[in-house]
Protein backbone atom coordinates (compact mmCIF):
# COMPACT_ATOMS: atom_id res chain seq x y z
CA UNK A 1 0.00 0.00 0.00
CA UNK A 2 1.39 3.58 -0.96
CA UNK A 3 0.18 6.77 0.80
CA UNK A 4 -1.59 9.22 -1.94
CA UNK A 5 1.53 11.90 -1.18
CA UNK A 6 3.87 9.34 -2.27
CA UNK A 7 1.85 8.46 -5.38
CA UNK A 8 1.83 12.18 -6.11
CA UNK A 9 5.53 12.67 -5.59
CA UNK A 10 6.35 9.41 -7.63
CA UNK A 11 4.03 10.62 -10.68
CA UNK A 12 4.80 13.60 -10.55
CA UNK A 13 0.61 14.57 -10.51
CA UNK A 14 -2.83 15.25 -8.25
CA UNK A 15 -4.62 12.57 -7.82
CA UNK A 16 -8.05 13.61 -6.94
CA UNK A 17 -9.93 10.26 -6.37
CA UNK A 18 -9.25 6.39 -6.18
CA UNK A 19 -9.55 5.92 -10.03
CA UNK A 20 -6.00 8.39 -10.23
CA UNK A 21 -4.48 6.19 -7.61
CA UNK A 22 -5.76 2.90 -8.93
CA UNK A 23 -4.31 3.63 -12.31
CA UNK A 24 -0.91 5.23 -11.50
CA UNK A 25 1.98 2.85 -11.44
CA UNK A 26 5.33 2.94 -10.34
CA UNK A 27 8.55 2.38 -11.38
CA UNK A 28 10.04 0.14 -8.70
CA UNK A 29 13.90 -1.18 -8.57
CA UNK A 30 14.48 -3.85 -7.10
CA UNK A 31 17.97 -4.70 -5.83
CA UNK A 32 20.05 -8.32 -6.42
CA UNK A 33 22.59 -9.51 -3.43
CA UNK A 34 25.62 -7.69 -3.99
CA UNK A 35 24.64 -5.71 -6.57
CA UNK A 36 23.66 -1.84 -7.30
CA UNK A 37 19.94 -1.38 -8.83
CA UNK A 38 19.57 -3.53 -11.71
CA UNK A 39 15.76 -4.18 -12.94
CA UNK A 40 13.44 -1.75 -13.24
CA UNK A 41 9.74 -2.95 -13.06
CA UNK A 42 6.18 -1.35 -13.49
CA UNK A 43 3.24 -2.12 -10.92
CA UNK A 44 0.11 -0.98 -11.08
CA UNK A 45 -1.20 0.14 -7.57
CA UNK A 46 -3.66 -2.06 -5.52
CA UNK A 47 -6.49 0.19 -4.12
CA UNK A 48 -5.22 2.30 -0.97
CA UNK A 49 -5.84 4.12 1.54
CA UNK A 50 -3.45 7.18 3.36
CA UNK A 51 -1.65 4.76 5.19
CA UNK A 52 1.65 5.74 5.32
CA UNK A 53 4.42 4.06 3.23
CA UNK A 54 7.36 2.45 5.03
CA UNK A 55 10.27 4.13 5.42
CA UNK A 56 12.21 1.61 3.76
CA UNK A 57 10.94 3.00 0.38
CA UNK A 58 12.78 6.52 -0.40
CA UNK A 59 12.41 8.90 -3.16
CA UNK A 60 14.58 9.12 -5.87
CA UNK A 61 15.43 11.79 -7.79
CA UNK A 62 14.40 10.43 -11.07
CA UNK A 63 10.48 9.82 -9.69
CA UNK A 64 11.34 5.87 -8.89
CA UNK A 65 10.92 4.40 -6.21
CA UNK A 66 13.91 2.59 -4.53
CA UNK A 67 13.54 -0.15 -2.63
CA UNK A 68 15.99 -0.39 -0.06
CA UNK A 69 17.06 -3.56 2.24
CA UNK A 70 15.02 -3.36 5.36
CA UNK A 71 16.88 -4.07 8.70
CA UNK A 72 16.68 -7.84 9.10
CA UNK A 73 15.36 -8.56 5.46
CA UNK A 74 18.36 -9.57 3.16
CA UNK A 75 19.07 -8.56 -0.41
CA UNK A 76 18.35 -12.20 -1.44
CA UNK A 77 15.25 -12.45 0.13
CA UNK A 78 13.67 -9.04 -0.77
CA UNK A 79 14.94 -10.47 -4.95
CA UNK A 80 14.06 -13.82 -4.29
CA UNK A 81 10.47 -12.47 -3.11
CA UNK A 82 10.09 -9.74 -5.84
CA UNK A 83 11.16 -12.45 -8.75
CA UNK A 84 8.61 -12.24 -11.84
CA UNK A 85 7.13 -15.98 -11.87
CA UNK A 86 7.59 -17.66 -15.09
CA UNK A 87 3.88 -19.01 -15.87
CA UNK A 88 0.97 -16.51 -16.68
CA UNK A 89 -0.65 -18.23 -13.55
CA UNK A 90 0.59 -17.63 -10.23
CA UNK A 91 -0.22 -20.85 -8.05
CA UNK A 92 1.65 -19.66 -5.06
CA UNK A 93 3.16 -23.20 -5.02
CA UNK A 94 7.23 -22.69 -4.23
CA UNK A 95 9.24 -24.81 -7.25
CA UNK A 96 11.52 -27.06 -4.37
CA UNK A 97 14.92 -27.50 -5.84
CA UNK A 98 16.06 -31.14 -7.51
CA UNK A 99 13.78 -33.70 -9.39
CA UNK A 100 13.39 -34.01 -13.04
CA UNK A 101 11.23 -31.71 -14.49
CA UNK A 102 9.52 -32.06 -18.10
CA UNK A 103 9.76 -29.09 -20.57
CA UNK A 104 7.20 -29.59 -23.62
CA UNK A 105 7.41 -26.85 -26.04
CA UNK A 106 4.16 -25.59 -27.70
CA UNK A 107 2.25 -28.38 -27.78
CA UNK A 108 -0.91 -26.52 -29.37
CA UNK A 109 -3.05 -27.99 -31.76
CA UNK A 110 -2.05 -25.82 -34.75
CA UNK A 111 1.82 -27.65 -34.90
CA UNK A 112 -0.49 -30.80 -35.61
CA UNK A 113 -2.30 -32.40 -38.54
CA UNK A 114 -5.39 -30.17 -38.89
CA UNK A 115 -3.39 -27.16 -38.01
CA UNK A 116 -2.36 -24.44 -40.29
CA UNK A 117 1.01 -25.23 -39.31
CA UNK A 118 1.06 -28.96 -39.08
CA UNK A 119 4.61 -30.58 -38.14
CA UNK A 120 4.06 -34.23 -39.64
CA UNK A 121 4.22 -36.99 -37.07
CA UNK A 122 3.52 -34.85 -34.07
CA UNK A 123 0.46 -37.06 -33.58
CA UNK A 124 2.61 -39.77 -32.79
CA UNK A 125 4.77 -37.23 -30.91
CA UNK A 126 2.10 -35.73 -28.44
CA UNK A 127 0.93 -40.00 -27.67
CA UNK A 128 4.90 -40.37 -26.63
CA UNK A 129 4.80 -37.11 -24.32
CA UNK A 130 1.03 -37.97 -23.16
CA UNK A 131 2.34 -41.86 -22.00
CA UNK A 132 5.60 -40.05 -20.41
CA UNK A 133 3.29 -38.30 -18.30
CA UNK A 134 0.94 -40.92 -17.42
CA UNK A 135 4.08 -43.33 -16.89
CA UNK A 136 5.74 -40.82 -14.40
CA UNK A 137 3.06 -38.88 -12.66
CA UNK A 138 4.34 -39.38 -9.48
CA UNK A 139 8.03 -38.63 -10.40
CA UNK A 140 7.69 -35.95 -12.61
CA UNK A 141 8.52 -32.48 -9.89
CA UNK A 142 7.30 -30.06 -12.19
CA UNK A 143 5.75 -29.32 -15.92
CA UNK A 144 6.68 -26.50 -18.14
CA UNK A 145 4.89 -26.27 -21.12
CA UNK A 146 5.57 -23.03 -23.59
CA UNK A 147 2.83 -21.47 -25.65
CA UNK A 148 3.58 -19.86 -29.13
CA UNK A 149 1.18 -16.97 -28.88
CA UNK A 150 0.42 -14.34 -31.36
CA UNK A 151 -1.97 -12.46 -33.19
CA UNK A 152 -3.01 -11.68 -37.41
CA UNK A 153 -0.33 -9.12 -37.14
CA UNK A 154 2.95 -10.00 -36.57
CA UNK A 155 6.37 -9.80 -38.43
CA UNK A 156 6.26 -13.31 -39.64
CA UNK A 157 2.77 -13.32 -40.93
CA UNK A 158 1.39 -12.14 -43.70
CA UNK A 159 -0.91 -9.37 -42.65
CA UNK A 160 1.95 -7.33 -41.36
CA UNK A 161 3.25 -6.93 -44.76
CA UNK A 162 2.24 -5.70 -48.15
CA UNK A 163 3.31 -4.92 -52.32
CA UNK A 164 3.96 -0.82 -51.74
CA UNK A 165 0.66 1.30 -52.75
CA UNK A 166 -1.34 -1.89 -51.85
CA UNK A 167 -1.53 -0.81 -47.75
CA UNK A 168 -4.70 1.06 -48.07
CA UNK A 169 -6.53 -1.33 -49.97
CA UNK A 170 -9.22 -3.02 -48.03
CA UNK A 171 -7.60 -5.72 -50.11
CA UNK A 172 -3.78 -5.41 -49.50
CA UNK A 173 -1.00 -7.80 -51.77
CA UNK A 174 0.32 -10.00 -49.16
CA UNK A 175 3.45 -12.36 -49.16
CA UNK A 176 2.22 -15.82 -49.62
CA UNK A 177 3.03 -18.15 -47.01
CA UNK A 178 6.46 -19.10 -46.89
CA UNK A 179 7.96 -16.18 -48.88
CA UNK A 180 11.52 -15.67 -47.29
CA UNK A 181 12.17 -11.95 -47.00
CA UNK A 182 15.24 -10.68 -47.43
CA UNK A 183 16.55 -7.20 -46.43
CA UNK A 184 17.18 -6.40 -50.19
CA UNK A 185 13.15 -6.88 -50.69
CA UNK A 186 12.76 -4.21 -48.40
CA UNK A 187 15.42 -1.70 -49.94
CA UNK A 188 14.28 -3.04 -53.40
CA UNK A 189 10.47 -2.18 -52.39
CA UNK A 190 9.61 -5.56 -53.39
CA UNK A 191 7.50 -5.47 -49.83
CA UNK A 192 6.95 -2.89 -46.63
CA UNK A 193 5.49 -2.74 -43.10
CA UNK A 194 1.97 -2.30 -44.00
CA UNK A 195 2.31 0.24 -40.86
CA UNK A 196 4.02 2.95 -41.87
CA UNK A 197 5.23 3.54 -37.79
CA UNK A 198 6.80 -0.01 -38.10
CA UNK A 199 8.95 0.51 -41.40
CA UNK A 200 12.34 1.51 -40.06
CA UNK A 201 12.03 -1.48 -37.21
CA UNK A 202 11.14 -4.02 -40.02
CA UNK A 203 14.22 -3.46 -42.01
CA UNK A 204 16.36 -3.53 -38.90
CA UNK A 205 14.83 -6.42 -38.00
CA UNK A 206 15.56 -8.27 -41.01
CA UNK A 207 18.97 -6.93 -40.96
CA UNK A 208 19.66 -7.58 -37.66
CA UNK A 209 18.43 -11.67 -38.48
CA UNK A 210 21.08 -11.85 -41.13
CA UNK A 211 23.76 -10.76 -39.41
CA UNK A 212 22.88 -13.04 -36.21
CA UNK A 213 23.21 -16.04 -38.99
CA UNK A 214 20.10 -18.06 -37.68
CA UNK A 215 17.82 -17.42 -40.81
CA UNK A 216 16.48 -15.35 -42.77
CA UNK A 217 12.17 -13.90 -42.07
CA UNK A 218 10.07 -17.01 -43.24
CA UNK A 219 6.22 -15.68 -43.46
CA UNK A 220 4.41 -18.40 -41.77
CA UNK A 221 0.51 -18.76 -42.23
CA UNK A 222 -1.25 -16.93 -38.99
CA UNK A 223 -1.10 -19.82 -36.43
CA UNK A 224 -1.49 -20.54 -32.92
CA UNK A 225 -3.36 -16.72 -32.15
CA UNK A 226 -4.74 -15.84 -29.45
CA UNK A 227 -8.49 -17.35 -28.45
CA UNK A 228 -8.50 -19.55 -31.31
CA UNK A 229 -8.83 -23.43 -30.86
CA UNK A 230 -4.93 -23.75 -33.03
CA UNK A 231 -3.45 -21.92 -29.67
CA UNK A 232 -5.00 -24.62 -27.26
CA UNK A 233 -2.91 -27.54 -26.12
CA UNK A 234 -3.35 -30.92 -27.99
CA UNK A 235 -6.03 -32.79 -26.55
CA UNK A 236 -4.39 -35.86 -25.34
CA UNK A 237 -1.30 -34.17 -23.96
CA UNK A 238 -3.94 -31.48 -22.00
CA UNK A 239 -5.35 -34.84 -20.37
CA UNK A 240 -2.34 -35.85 -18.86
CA UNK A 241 -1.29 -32.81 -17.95
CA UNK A 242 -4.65 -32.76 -15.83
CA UNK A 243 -3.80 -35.93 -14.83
CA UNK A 244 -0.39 -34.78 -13.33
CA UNK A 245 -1.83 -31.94 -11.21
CA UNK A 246 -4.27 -33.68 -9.75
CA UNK A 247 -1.66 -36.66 -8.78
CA UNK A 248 0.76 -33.76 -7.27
CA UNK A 249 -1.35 -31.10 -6.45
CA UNK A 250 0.71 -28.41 -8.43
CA UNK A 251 -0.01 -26.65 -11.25
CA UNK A 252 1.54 -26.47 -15.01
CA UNK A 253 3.96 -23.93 -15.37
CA UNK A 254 2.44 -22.27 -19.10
CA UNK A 255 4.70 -20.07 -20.73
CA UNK A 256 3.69 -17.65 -23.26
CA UNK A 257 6.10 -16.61 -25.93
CA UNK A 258 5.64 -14.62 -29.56
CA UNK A 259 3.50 -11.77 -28.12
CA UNK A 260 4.71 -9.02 -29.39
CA UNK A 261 4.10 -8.18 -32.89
CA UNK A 262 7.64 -7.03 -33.81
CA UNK A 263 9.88 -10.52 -33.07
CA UNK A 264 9.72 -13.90 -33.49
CA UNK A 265 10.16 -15.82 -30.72
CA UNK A 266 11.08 -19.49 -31.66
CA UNK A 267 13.07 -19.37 -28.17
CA UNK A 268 11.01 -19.39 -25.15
CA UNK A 269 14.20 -18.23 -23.62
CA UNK A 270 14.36 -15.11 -25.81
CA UNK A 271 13.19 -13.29 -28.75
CA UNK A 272 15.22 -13.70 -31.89
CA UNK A 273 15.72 -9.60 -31.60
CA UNK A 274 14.92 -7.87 -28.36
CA UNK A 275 12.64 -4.80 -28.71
CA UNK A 276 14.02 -2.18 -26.84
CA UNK A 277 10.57 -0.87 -25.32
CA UNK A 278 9.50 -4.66 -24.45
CA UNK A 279 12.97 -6.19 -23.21
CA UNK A 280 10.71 -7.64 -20.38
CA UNK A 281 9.00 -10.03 -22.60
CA UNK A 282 11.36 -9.88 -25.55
CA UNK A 283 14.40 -10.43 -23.37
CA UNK A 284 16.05 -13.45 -21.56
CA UNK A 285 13.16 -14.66 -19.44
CA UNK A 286 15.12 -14.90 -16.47
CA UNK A 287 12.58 -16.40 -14.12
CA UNK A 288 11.97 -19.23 -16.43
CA UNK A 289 16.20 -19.75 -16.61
CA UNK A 290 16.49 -19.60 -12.56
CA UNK A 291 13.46 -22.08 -12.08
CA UNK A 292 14.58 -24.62 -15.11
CA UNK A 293 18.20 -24.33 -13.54
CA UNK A 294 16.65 -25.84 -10.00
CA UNK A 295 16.02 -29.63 -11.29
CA UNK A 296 18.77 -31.77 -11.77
CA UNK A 297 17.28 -33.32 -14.97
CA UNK A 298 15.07 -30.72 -17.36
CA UNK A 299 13.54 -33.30 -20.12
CA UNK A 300 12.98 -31.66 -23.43
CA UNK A 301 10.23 -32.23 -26.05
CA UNK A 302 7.25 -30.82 -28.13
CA UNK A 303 7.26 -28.98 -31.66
CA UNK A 304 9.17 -28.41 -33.39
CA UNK A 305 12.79 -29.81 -33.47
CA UNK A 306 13.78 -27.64 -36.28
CA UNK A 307 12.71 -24.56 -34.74
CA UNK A 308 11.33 -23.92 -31.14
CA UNK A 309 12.75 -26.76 -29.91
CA UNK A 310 15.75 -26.27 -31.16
CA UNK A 311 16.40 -22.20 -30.48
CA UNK A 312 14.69 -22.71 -26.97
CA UNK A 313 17.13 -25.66 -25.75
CA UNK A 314 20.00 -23.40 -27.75
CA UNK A 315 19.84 -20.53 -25.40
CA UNK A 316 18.97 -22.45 -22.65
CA UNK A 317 22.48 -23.86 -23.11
CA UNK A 318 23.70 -20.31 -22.87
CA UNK A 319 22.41 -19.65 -19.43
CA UNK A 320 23.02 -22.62 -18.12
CA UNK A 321 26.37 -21.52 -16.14
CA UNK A 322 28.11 -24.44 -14.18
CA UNK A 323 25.62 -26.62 -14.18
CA UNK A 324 26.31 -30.03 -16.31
CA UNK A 325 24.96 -29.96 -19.84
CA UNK A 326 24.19 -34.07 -19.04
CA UNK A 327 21.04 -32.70 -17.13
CA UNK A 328 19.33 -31.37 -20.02
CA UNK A 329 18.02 -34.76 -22.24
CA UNK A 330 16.10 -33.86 -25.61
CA UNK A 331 13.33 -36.91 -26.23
CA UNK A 332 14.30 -37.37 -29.45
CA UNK A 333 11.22 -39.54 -30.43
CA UNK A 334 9.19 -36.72 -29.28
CA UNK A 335 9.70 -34.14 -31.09
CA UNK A 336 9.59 -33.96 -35.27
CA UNK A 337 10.91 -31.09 -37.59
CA UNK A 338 8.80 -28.68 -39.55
CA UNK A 339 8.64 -30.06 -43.28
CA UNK A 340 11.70 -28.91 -45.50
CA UNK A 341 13.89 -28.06 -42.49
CA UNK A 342 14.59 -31.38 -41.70
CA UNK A 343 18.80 -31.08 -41.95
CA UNK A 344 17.67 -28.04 -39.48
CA UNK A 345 16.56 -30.26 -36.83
CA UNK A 346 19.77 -33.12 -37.33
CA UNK A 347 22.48 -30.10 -36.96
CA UNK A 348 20.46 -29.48 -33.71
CA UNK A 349 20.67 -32.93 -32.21
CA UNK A 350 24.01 -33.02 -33.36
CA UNK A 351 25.46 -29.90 -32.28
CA UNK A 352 23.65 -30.60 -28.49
CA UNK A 353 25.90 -33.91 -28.52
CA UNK A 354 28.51 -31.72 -28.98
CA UNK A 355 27.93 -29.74 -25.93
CA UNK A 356 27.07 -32.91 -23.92
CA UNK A 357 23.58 -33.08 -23.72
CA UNK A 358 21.57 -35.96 -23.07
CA UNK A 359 19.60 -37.53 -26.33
CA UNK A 360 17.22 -40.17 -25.36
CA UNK A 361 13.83 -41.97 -26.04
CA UNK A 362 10.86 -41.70 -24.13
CA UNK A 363 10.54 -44.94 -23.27
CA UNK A 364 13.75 -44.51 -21.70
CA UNK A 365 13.54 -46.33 -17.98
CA UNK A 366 16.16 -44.10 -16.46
CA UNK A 367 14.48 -40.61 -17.35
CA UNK A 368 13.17 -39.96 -14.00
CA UNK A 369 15.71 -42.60 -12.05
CA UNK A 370 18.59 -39.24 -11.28
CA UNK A 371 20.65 -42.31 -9.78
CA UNK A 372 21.63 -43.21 -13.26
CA UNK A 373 23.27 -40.95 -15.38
CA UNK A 374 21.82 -40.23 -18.73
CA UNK A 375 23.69 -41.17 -21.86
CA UNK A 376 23.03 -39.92 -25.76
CA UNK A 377 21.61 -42.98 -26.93
């Protein structure tokens, strides 16, 4: 609770009535053990009274707030109990460090057949994951699934781009699906933002994908938006998720990922290119990192191995520090590659070899057993 002088003083206006207070927010900075101010986070205000704040919270010269350690309340602590959670539901169930935890990327109905991005054989794929599951409710700690999320307009789908003098048309000339976009189309005029405010980013963007040496923009058909039955997990694999929580009591961790228009987001780690004015949900998802880096064993599967599968366990790798690359095991027989990138998905599996990661089946009777070490098989 903040006192309304505080609110004023942060904002930097009168507020007159409860509707100014309710909607103000602050800009609070949170401090890490050791360390100066290093995040900077926005929180809408709870309803309030004129309580008075604690003293604990100063003014700062730049209208922040600063949150400063309270006598007998460590750095750690006040971080630890400030950290963002990783799912878009908070359960208020603590992650307990150790177990072996299952990772399924974007499961959703759209990545299989009937989708308007299909991945072949993720049928047989989601039965695998589903008898996983059902095989190891009780030894399973925790569930992470990620959820590709977007809407009709985004970078990589049609409807964000257009043939020049087209934009205005209630018919627009859009790239058909899989058109590869180059940033020589975009100098050449060959296609442009259809938003005129999103021109200069779209060329950078582009440019900036080139030069990282991933790919190049593929234009996707529209798939897995927002409140549509593609976005929704596949049936089976939803049942045995259900299944799990009510055997442990917890709840699925569900990631979202690819919501905001101007990335991709193949990484549930990170965006392919960080938007400067989102790097909260564009940027390393660092509560996801610090509660995948509890388990001793993080299984990997889900759609697809060419792509999200393979970019997510990619930069997981990168923030994985000192812990040993053995933990993570991709479930090989559980995950397929989008059509036409299969040599995509083998340089994955092989390059994760390469680091030391674990490559198994899902049959595997060791996966949950952290007695046994895990082996590429």
């Amino acid at each position: 609770r903040f006192s309304r002088k505080v609110l004023e003083k942060a904002s930097g206006k009168s507020l007159s009535g409860s509707a100014d207070i309710e909607e103000t927010s602050l800009n609070l900075k949170t401090l890490e053990p050791g360390n100066a101010v290093v995040n900077t986070i926005s929180v809408p205000t709870a309803p309030i009274d004129n309580e008075m704040l604690s003293p604990s919270i100063d003014m700062a010269e730049d209208k922040t707030v600063r949150v400063k350690k309270k006598a007998g309340i460590t750095a750690s602590k006040l971080s630890s109990s400030a950290a963002k959670e990783c799912s878009v539901y908070t359960s208020n169930i603590s992650v307990q460090p150790g177990g072996t935890a299952l990772l399924i990327i974007d499961p959703q109905n759209d990545f299989h057949p009937g989708g308007s991005l299909a991945v072949e054989n993720a049928d047989e794929d989601a039965a695998r994951i589903k008898a996983l599951i059902e095989k190891e409710l009780t030894n399973l700690s925790e569930i992470y699934v990620t959820l590709d999320s977007h809407m009709k307009y985004h970078i990589a789908h049609p409807n964000f781009w257009v043939t020049p003098g087209t934009e205005n048309s209630a018919k627009p000339e859009h790239p058909s699906h899989f058109t590869v976009i180059k940033s020589e189309d975009i100098e050449n005029k060959t296609w442009v933002a259809r938003r005129k405010e999103h021109r200069l980013w779209a060329y950078d963007y582009v440019k900036a994908l080139e030069e990282q040496g991933r790919f190049e923009l593929t234009i996707w058909p529209p798939h897995c938006l927002l409140g549509t039955k593609g976005h929704c997990v596949e049936d089976g694999i939803l049942d045995a998720l259900d299944a799990w929580e009510e055997a442990s009591g917890k709840s699925v961790h569900y990631i979202l990922k690819g919501t905001n228009s101007k990335t991709e987001h193949y990484s549930a780690i990170k965006a392919e290119v960080v938007v400067p004015e989102d790097e909260e949900t564009t940027g390393v998802n660092r509560a996801l990192v610090d509660k995948l880096r509890l388990h001793d064993r993080i299984l990997i599967c889900g759609q697809a191995l060419s792509h999200c599968v393979n970019y997510t366990t990619r930069d997981l790798v990168s923030e994985w520090g000192d812990k040993p690359m053995s933990a993570l095991v991709i479930l090989q027989d559980a995950s397929s590659p989008v059509a036409g990138f299969q040599k995509d998905g083998e340089k994955f599996i092989s390059d994760m070899k390469d680091k030391g990661l674990a490559v198994a089946e899902s049959t595997n009777e060791k996966l949950c057993d952290l007695e046994e070490s895990m082996e590429s098989s």
